[in-house]
Protein backbone atom coordinates (compact mmCIF):
# COMPACT_ATOMS: atom_id res chain seq x y z
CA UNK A 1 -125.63 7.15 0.36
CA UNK A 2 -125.33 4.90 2.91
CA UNK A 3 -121.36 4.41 4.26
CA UNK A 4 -121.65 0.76 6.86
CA UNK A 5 -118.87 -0.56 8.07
CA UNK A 6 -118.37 -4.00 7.37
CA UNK A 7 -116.07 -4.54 10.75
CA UNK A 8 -117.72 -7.23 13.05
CA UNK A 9 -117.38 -5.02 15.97
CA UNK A 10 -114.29 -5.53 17.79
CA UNK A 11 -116.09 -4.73 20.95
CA UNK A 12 -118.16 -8.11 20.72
CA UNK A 13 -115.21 -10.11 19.77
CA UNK A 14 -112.96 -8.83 22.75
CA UNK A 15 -116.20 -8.54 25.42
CA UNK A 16 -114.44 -4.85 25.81
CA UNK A 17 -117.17 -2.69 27.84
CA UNK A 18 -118.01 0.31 26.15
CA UNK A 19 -116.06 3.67 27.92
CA UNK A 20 -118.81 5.63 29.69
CA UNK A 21 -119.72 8.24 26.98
CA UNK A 22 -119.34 6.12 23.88
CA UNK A 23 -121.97 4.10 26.05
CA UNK A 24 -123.67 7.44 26.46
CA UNK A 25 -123.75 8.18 22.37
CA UNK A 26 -124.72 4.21 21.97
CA UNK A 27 -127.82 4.37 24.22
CA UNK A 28 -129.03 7.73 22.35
CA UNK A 29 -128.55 6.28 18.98
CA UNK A 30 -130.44 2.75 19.83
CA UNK A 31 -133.02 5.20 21.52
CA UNK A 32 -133.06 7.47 18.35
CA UNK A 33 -131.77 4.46 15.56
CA UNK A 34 -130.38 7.74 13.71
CA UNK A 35 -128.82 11.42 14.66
CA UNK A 36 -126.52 13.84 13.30
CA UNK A 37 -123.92 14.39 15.89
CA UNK A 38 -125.73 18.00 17.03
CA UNK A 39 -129.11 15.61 17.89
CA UNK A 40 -127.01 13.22 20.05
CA UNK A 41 -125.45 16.46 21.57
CA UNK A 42 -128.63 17.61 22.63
CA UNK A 43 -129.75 14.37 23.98
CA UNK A 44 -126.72 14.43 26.45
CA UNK A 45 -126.90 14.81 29.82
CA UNK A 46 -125.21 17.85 31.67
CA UNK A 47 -121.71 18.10 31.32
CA UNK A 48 -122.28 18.14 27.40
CA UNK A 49 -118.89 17.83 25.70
CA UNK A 50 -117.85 20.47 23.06
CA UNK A 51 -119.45 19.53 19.60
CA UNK A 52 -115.99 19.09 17.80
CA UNK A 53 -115.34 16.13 21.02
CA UNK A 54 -118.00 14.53 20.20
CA UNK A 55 -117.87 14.37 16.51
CA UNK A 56 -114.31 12.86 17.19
CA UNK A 57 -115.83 10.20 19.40
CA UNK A 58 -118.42 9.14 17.13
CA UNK A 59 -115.48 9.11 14.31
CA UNK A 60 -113.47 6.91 16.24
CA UNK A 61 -116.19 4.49 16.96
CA UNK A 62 -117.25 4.29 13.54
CA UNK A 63 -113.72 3.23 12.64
CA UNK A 64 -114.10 0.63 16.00
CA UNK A 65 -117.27 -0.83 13.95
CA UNK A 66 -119.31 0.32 16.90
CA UNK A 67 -121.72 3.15 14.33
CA UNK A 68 -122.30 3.67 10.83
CA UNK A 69 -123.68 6.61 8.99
CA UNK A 70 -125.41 8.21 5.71
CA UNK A 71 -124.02 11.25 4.11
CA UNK A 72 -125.69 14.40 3.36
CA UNK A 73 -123.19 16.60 1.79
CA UNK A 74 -120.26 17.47 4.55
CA UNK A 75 -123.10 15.80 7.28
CA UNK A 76 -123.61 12.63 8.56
CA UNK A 77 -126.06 11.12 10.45
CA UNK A 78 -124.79 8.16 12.43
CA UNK A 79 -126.81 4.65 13.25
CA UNK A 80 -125.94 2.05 15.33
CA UNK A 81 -124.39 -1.41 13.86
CA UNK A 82 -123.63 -2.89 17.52
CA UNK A 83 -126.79 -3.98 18.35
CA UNK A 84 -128.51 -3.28 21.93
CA UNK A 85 -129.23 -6.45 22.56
CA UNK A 86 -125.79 -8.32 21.85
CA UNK A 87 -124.21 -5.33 23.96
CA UNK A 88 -126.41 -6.05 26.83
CA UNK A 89 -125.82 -10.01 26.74
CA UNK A 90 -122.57 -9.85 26.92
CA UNK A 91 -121.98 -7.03 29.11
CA UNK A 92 -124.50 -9.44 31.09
CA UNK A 93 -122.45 -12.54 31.12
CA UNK A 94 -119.12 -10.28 32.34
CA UNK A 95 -121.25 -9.01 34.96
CA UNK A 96 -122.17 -12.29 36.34
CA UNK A 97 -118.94 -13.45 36.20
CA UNK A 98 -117.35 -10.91 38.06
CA UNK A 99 -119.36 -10.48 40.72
CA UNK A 100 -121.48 -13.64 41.42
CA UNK A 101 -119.18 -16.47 39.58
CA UNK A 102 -120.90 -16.54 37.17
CA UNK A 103 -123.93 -18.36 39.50
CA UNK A 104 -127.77 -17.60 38.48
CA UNK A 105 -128.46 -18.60 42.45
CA UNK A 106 -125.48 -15.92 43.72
CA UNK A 107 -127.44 -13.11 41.19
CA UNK A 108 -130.93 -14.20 42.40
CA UNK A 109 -130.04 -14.25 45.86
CA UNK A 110 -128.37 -10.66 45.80
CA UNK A 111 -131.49 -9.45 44.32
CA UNK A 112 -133.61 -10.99 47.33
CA UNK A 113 -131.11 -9.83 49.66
CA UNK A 114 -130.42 -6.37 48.31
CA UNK A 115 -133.45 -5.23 45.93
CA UNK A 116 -136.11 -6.66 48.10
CA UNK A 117 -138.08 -8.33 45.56
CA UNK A 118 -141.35 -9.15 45.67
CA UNK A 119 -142.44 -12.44 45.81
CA UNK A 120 -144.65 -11.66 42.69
CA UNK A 121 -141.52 -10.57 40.54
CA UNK A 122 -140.09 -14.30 42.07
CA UNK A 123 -142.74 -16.12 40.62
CA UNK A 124 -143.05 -14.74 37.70
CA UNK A 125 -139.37 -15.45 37.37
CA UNK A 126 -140.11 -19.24 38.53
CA UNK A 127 -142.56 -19.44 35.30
CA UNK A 128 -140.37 -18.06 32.72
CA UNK A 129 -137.52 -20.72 34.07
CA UNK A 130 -140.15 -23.54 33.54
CA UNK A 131 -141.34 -22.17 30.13
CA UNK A 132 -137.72 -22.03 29.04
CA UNK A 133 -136.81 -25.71 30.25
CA UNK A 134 -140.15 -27.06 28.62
CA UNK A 135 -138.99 -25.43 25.05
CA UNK A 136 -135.70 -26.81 25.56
């Protein structure tokens, strides 16, 4: 049986930034799309938290809206209901606006400056702007 919450995840509403391990357990289950909490254990990196931690984290996102999961007996296996790609936009826009005001030119230009981009990567960039502004 399948147990979703039917939360809109308050994480999307507020822009909140996931803390560093429930970002952790969020990139193993988009990676995995579904674990019992001993899988995402094992997919941790070094220090690994003790299992009974863990299971208490992934609780207490599922009651943020954050995971779901499917019962089997006294288990669960957990699945993601914030999805990757709504995390990453707006994690994304907060980025931009605190640390390049919220400018595409400030981003670009600290990625000339400081990543050393290749003029290749620039152009391909240049085409996808174009593209975009021709569908618009």
């Amino acid at each position: 049986m399948i147990v979703a919450s039917t939360k809109i995840s308050l994480y999307i509403e507020l822009m909140k930034t996931l803390l560093p391990k429930e970002e952790q357990v969020m990139q193993i289950l988009w990676r995995l799309e579904k674990a019992f909490v001993r899988e995402i254990l094992d997919e941790m990196d070094a220090p690994r938290p003790p299992v009974t931690t863990l299971s208490s984290l992934v609780r207490k996102m599922e009651d943020q809206g954050l995971v779901g999961h499917e019962s089997f007996g006294k288990a669960h296996r957990y699945y993601p209901i914030l999805k990757k790609s709504e995390y990453r936009k707006k994690s994304f826009k907060k980025l931009m606006q605190q640390y390049f005001e919220g400018s595409p030119e400030e981003l670009l230009s600290f990625f000339v400056k400081e990543e050393d981009i290749e003029i290749e990567d620039l152009t391909v960039l240049l085409e996808q702007i174009k593209k975009k502004e021709k569908n618009d």
